[in-house]
PDB file of N, CA and C in Angstrom:
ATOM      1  N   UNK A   1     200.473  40.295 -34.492  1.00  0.00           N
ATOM      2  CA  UNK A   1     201.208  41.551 -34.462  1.00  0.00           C
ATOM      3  C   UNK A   1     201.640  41.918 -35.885  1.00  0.00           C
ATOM      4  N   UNK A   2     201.496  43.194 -36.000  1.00  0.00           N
ATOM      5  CA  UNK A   2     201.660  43.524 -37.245  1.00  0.00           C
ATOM      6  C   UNK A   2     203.294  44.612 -36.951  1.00  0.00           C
ATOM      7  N   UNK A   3     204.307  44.626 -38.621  1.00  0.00           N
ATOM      8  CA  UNK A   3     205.328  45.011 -38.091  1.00  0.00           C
ATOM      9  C   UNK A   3     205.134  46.432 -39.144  1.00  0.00           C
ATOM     10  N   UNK A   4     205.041  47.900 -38.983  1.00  0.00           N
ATOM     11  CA  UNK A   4     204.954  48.813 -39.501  1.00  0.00           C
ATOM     12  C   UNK A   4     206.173  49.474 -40.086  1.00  0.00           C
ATOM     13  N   UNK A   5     205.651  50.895 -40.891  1.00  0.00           N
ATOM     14  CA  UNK A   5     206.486  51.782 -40.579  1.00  0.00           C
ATOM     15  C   UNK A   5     205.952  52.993 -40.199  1.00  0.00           C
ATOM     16  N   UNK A   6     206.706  53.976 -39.547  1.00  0.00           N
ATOM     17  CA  UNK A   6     205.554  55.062 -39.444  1.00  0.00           C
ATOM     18  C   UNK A   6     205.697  55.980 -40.701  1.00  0.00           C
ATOM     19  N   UNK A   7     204.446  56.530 -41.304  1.00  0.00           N
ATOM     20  CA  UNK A   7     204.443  57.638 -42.400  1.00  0.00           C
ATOM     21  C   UNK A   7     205.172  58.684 -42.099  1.00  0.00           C
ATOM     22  N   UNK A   8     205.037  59.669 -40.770  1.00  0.00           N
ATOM     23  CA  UNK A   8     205.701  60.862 -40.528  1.00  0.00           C
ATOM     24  C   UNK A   8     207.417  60.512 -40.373  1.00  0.00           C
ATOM     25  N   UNK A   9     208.049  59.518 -39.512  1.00  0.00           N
ATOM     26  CA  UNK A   9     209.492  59.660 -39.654  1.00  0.00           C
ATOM     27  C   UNK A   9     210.055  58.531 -39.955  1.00  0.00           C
ATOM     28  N   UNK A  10     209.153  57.443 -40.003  1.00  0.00           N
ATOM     29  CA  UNK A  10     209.817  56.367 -41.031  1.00  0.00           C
ATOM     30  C   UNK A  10     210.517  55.128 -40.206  1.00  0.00           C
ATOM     31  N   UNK A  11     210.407  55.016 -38.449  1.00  0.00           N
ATOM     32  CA  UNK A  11     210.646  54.417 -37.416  1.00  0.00           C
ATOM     33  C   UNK A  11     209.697  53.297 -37.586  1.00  0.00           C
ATOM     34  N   UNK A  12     210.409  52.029 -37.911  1.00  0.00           N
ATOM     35  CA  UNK A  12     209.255  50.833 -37.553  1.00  0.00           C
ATOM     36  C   UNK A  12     208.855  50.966 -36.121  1.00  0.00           C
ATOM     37  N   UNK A  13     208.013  49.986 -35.883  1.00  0.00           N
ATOM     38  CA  UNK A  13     207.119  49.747 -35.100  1.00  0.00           C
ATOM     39  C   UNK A  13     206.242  48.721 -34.889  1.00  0.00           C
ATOM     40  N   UNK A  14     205.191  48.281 -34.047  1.00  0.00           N
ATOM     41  CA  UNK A  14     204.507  46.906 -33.776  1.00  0.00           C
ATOM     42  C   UNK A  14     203.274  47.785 -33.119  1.00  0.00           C
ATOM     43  N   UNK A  15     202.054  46.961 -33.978  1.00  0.00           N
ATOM     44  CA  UNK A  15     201.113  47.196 -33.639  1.00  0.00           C
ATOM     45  C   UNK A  15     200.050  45.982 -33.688  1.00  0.00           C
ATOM     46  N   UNK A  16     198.859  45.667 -33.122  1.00  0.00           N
ATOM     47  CA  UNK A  16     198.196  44.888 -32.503  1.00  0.00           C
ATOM     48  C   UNK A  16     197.150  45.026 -34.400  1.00  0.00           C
ATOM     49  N   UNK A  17     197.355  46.167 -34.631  1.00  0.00           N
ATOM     50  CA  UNK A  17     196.390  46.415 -36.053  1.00  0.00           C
ATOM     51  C   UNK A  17     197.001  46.443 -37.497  1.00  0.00           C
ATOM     52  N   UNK A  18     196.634  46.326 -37.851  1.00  0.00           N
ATOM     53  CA  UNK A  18     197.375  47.020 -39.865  1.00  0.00           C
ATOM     54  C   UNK A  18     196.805  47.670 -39.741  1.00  0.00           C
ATOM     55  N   UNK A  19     197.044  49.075 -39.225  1.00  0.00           N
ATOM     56  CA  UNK A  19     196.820  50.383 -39.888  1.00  0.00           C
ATOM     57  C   UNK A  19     197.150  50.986 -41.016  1.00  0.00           C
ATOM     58  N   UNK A  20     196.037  51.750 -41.693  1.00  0.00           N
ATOM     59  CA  UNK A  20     196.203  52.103 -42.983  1.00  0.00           C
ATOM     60  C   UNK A  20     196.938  53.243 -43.464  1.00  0.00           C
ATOM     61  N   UNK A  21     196.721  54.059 -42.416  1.00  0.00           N
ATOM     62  CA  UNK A  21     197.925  55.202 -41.851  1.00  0.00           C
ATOM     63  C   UNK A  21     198.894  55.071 -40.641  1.00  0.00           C
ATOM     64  N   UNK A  22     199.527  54.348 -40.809  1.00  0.00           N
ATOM     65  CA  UNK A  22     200.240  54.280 -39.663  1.00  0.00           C
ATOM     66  C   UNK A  22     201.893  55.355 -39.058  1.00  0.00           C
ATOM     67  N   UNK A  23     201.111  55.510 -37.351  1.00  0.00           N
ATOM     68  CA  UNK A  23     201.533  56.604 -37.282  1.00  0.00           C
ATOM     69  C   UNK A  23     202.265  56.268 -36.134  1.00  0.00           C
ATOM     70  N   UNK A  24     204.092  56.330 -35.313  1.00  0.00           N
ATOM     71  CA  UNK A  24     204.305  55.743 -34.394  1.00  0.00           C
ATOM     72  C   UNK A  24     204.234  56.311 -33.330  1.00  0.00           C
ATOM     73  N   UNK A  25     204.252  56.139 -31.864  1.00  0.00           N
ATOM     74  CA  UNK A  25     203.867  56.679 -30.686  1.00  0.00           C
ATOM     75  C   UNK A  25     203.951  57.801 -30.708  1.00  0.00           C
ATOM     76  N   UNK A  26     205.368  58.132 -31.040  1.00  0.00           N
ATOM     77  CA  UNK A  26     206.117  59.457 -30.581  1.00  0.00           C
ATOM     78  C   UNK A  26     205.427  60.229 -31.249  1.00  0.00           C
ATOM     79  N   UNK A  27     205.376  60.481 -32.962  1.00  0.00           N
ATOM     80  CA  UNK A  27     204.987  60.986 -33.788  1.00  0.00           C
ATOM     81  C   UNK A  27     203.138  61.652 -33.723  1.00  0.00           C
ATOM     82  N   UNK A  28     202.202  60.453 -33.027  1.00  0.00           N
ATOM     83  CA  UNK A  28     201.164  60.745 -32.631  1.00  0.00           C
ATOM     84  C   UNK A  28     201.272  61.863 -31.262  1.00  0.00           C
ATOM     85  N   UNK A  29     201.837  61.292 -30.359  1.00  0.00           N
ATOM     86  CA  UNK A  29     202.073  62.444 -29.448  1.00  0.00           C
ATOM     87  C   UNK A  29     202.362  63.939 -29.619  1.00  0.00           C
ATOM     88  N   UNK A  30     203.776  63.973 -30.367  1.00  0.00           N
ATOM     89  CA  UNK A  30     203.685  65.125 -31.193  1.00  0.00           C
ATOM     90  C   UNK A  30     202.457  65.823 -31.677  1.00  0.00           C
ATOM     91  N   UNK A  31     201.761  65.046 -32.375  1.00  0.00           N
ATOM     92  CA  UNK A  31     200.199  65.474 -33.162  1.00  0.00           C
ATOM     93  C   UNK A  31     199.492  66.156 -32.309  1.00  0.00           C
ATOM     94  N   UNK A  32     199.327  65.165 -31.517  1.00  0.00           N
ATOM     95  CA  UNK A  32     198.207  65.389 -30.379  1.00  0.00           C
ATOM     96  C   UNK A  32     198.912  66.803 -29.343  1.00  0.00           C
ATOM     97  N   UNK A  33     200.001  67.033 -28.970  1.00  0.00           N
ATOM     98  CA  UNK A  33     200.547  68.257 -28.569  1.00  0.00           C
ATOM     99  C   UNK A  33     200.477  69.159 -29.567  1.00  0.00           C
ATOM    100  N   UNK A  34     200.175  69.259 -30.691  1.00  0.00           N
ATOM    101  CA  UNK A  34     200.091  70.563 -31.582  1.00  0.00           C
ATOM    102  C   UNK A  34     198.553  71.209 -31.580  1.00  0.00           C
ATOM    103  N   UNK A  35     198.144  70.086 -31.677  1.00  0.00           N
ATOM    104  CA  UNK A  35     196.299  70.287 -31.569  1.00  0.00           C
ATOM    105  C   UNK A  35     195.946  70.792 -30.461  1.00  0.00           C
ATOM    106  N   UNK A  36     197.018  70.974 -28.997  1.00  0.00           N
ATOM    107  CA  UNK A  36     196.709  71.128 -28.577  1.00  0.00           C
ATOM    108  C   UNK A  36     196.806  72.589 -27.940  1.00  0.00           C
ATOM    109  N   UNK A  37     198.266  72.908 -28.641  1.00  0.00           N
ATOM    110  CA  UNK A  37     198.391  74.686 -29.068  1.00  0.00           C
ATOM    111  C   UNK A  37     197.293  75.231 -29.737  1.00  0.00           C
ATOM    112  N   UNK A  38     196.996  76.442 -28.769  1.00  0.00           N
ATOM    113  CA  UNK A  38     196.666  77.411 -29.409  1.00  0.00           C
ATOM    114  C   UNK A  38     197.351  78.669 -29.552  1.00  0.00           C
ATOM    115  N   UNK A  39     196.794  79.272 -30.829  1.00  0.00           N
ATOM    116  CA  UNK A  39     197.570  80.332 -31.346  1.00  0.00           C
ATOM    117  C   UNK A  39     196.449  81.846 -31.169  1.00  0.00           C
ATOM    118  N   UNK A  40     196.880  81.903 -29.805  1.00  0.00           N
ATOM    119  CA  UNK A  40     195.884  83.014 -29.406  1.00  0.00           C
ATOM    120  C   UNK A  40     195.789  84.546 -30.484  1.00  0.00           C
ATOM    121  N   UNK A  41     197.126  85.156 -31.324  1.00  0.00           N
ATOM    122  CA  UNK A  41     196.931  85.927 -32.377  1.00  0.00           C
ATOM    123  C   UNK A  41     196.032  86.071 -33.071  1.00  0.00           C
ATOM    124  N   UNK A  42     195.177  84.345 -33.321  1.00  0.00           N
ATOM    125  CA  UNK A  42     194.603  84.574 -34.887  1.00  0.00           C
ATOM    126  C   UNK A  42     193.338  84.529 -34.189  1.00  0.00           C
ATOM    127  N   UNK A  43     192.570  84.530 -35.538  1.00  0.00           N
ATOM    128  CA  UNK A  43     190.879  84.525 -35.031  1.00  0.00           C
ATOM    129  C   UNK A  43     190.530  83.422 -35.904  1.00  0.00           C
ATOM    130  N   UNK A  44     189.011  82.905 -35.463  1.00  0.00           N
ATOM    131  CA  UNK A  44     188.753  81.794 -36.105  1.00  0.00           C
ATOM    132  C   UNK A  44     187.635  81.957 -37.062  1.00  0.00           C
ATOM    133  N   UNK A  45     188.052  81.260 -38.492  1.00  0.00           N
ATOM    134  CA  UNK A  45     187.458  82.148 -39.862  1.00  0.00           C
ATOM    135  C   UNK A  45     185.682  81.684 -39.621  1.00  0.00           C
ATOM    136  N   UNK A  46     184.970  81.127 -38.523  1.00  0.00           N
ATOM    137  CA  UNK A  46     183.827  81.114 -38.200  1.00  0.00           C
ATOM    138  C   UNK A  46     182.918  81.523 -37.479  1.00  0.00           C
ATOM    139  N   UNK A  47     183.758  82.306 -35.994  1.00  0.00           N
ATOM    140  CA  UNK A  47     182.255  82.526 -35.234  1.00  0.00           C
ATOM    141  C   UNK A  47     183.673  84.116 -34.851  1.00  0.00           C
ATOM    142  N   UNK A  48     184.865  84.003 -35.663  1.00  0.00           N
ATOM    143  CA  UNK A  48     185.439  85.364 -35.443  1.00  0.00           C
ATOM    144  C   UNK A  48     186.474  85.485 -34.224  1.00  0.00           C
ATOM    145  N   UNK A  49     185.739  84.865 -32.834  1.00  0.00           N
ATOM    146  CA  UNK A  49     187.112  84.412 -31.831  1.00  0.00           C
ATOM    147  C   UNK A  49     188.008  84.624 -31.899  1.00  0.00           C
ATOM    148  N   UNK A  50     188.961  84.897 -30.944  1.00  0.00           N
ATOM    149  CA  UNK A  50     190.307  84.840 -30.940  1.00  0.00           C
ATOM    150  C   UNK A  50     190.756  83.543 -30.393  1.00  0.00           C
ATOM    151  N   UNK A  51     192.094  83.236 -30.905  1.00  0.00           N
ATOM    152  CA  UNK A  51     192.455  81.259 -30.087  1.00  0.00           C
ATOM    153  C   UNK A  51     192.041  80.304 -30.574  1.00  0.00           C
ATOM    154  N   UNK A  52     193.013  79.888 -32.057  1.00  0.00           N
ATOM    155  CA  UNK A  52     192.791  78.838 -32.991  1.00  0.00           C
ATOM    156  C   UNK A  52     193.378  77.839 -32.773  1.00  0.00           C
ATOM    157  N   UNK A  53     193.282  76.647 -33.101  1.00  0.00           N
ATOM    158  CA  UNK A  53     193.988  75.299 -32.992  1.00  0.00           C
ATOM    159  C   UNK A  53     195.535  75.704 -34.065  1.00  0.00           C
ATOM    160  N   UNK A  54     196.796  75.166 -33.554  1.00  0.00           N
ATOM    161  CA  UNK A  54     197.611  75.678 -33.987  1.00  0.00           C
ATOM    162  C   UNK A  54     197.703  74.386 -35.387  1.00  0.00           C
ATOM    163  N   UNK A  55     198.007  75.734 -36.604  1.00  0.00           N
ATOM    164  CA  UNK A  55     197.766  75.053 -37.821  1.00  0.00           C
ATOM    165  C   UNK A  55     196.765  75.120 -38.513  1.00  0.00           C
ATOM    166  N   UNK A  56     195.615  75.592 -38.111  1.00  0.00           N
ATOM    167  CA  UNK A  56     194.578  75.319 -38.158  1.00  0.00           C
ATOM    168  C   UNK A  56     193.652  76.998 -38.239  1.00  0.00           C
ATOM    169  N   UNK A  57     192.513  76.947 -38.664  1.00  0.00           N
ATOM    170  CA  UNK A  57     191.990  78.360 -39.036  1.00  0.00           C
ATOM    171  C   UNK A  57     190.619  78.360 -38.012  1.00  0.00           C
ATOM    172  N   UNK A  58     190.555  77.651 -37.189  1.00  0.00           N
ATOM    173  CA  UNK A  58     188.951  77.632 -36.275  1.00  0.00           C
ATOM    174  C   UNK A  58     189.177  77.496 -35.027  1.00  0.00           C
ATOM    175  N   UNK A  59     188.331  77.597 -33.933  1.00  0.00           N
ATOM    176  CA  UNK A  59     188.466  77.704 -32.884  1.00  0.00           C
ATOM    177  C   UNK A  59     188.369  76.355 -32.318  1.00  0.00           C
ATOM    178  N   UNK A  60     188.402  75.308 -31.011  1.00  0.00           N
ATOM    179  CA  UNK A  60     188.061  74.775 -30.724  1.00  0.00           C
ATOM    180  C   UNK A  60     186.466  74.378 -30.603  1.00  0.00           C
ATOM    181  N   UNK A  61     186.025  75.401 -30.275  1.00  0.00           N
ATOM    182  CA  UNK A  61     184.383  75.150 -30.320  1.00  0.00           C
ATOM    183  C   UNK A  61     183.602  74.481 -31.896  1.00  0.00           C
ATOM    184  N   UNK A  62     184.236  75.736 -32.679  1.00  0.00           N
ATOM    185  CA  UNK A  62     183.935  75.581 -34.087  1.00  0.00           C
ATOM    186  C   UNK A  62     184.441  74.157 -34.839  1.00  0.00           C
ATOM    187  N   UNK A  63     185.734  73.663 -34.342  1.00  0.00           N
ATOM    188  CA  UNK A  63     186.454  73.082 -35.249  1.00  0.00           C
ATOM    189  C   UNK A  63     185.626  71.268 -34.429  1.00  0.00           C
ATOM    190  N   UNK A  64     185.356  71.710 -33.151  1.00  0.00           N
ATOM    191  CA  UNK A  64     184.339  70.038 -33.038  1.00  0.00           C
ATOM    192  C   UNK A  64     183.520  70.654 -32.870  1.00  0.00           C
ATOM    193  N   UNK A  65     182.702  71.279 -33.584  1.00  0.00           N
ATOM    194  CA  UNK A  65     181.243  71.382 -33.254  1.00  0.00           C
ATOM    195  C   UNK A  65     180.710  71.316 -31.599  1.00  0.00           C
ATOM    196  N   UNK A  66     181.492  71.838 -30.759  1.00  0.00           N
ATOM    197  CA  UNK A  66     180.683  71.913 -29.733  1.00  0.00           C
ATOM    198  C   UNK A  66     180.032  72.794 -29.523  1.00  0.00           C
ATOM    199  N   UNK A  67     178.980  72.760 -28.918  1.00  0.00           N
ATOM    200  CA  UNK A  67     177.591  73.585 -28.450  1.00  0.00           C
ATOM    201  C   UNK A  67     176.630  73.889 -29.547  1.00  0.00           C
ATOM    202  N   UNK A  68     176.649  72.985 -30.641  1.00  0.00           N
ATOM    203  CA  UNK A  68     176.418  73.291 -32.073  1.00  0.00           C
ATOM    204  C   UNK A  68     175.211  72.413 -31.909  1.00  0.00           C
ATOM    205  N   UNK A  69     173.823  73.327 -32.057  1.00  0.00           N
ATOM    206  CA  UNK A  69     172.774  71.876 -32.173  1.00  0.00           C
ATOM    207  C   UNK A  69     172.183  72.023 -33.076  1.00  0.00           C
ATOM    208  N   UNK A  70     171.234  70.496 -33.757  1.00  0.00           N
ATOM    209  CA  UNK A  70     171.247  70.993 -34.718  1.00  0.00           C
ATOM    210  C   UNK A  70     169.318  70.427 -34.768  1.00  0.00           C
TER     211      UNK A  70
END
């Protein structure tokens, strides 16, 4: 067991890894709930869409390459 801190608020923590970024539960959750806003206003600076990943300038499709073949 490895004993951390997290980068974003600075809460130790225990993890099974040495992570090189280490990030703690809460803080990832957070993450992962923002990514998961979208910000229907904007458009996405690639295929034009409306409904960007919040923070972010692309659409879901665009921003993982889905339906993208190559």
């Amino acid at each position: 067991m490895y004993s951390l801190r997290c980068n974003q608020c600075g809460e130790g923590f225990l993890s099974s890894y040495n992570l090189e970024a280490p990030i703690c539960g809460r803080c990832l959750q957070k993450a992962k709930s923002l990514d998961s806003t979208v910000e229907h206003e904007k458009h996405c600076v690639s295929c034009g869409n409306t409904g960007v990943i919040y923070g972010k300038d692309y659409c879901y499709s665009c921003y993982f390459n889905f339906g993208k073949k190559k």
